[in-house]
N, C-alpha and C. Protein backbone atom coordinates (compact mmCIF):
# COMPACT_ATOMS: atom_id res chain seq x y z
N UNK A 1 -24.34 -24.16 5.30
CA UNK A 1 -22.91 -24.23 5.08
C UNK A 1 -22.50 -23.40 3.86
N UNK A 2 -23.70 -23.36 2.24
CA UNK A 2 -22.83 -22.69 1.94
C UNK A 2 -22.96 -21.45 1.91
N UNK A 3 -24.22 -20.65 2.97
CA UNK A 3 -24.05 -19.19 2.97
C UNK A 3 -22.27 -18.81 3.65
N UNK A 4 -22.23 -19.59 4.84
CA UNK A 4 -20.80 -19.77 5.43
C UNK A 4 -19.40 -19.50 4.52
N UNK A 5 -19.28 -20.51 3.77
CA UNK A 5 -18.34 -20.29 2.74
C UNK A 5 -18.52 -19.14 1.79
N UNK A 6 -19.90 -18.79 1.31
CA UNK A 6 -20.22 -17.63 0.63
C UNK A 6 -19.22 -16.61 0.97
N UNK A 7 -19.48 -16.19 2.67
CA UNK A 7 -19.45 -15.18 3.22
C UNK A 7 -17.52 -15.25 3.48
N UNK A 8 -17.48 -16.40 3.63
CA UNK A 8 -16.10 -16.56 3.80
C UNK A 8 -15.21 -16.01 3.05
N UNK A 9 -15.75 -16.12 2.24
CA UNK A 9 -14.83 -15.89 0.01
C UNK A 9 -15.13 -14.58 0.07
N UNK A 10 -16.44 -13.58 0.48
CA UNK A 10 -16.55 -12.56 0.28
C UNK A 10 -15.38 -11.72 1.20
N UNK A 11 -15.19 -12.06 2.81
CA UNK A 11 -13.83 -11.53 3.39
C UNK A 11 -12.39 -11.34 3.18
N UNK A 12 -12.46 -12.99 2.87
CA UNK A 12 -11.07 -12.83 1.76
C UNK A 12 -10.58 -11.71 0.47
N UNK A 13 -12.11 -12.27 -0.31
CA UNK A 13 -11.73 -11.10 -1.74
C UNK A 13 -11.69 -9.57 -0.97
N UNK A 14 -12.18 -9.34 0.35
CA UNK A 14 -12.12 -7.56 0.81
C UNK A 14 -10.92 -7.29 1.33
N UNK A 15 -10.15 -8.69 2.11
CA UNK A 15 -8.93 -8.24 2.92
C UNK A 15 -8.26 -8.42 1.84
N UNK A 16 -8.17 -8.82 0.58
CA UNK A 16 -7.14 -9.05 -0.15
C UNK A 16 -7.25 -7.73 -1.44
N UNK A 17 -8.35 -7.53 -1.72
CA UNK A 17 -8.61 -5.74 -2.02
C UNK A 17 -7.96 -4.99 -1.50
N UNK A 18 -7.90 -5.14 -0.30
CA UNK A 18 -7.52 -3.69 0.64
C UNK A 18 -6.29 -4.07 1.04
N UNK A 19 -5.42 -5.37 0.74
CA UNK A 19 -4.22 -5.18 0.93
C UNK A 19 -3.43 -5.36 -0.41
N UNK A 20 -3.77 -4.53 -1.53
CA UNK A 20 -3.18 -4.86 -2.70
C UNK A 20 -1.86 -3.28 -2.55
N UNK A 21 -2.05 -2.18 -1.60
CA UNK A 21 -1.08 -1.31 -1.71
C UNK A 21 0.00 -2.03 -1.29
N UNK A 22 -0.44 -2.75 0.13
CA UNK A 22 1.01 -3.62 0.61
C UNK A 22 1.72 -4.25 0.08
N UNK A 23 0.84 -5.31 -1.16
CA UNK A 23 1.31 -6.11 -2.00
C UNK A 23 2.34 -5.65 -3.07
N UNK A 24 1.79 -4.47 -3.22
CA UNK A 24 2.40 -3.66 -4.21
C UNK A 24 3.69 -3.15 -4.09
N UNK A 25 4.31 -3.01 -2.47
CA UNK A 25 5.48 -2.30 -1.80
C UNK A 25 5.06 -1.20 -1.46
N UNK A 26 4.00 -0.92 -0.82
CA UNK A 26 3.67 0.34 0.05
C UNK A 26 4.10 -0.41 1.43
N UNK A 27 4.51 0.92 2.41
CA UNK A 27 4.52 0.29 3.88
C UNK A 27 3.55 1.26 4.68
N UNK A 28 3.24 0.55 5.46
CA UNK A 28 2.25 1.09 6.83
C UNK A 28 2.49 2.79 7.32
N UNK A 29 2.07 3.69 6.79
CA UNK A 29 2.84 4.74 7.70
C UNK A 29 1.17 5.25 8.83
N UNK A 30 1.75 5.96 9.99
CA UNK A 30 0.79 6.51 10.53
C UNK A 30 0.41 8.26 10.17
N UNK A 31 -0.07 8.86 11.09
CA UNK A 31 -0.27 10.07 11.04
C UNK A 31 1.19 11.49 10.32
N UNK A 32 2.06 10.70 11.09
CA UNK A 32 3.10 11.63 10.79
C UNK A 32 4.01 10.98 9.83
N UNK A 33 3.95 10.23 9.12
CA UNK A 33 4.42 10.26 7.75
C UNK A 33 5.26 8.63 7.97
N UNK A 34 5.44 7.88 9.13
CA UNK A 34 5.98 6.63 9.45
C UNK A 34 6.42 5.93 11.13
N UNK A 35 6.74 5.01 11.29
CA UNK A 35 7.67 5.09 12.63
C UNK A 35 9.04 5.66 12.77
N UNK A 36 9.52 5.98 11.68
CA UNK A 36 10.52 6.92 12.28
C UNK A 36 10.70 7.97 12.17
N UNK A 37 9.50 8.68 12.12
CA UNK A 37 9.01 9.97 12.39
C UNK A 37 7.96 10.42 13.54
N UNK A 38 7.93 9.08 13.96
CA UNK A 38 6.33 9.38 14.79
C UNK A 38 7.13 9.61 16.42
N UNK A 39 6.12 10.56 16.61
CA UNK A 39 5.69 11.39 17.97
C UNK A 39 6.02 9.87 18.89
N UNK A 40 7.06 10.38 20.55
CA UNK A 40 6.76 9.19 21.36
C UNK A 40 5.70 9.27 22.10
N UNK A 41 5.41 10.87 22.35
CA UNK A 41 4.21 11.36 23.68
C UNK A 41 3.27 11.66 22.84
N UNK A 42 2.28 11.84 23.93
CA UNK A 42 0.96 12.57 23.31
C UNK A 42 1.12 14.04 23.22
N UNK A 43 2.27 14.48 23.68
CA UNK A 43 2.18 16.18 23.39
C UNK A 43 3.12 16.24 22.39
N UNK A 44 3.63 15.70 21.91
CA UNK A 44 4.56 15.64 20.64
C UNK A 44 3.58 14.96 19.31
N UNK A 45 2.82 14.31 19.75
CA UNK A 45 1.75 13.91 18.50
C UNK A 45 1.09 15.08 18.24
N UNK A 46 0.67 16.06 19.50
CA UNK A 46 -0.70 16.81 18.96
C UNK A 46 0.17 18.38 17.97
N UNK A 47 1.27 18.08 17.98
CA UNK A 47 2.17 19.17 17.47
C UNK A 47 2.79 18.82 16.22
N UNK A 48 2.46 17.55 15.83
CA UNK A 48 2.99 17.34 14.29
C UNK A 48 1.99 18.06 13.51
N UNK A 49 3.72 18.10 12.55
CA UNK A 49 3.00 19.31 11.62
C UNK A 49 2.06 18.83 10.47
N UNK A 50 1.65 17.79 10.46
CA UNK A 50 1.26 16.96 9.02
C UNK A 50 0.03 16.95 9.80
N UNK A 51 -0.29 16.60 11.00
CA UNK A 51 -1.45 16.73 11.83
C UNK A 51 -2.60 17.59 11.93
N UNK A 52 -1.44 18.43 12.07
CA UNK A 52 -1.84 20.31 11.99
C UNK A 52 -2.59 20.76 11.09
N UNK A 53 -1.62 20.10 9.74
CA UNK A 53 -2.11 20.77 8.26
C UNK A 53 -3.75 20.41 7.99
N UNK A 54 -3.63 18.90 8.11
CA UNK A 54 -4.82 17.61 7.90
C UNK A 54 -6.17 18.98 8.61
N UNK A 55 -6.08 19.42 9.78
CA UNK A 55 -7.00 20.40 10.91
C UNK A 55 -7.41 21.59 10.34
């Protein structure tokens, strides 16, 4: 049981690491800079220009 909890506390302290930008007031963006910028198709994704650059 308490490797269990060990391991438990160790997930927490990583998801809560890795969500300290959110915490902070960052928001989620994807590839092209957010959702209201993002591509609806797949041929409009492979043509962003932020995509491009990243290539």
């Amino acid at each position: 049981m308490a490797t269990f909890l060990a391991t438990f506390a160790a997930f927490c302290v990583a998801v809560l690491a890795l969500s300290i930008g959110l915490l902070d007031g960052r928001s989620l963006r994807g590839s092209c800079g957010g959702p209201e910028r993002c591509a609806c198709s797949m041929a409009e994704a492979r043509t962003c220009p932020r995509r491009a650059a990243r290539q």
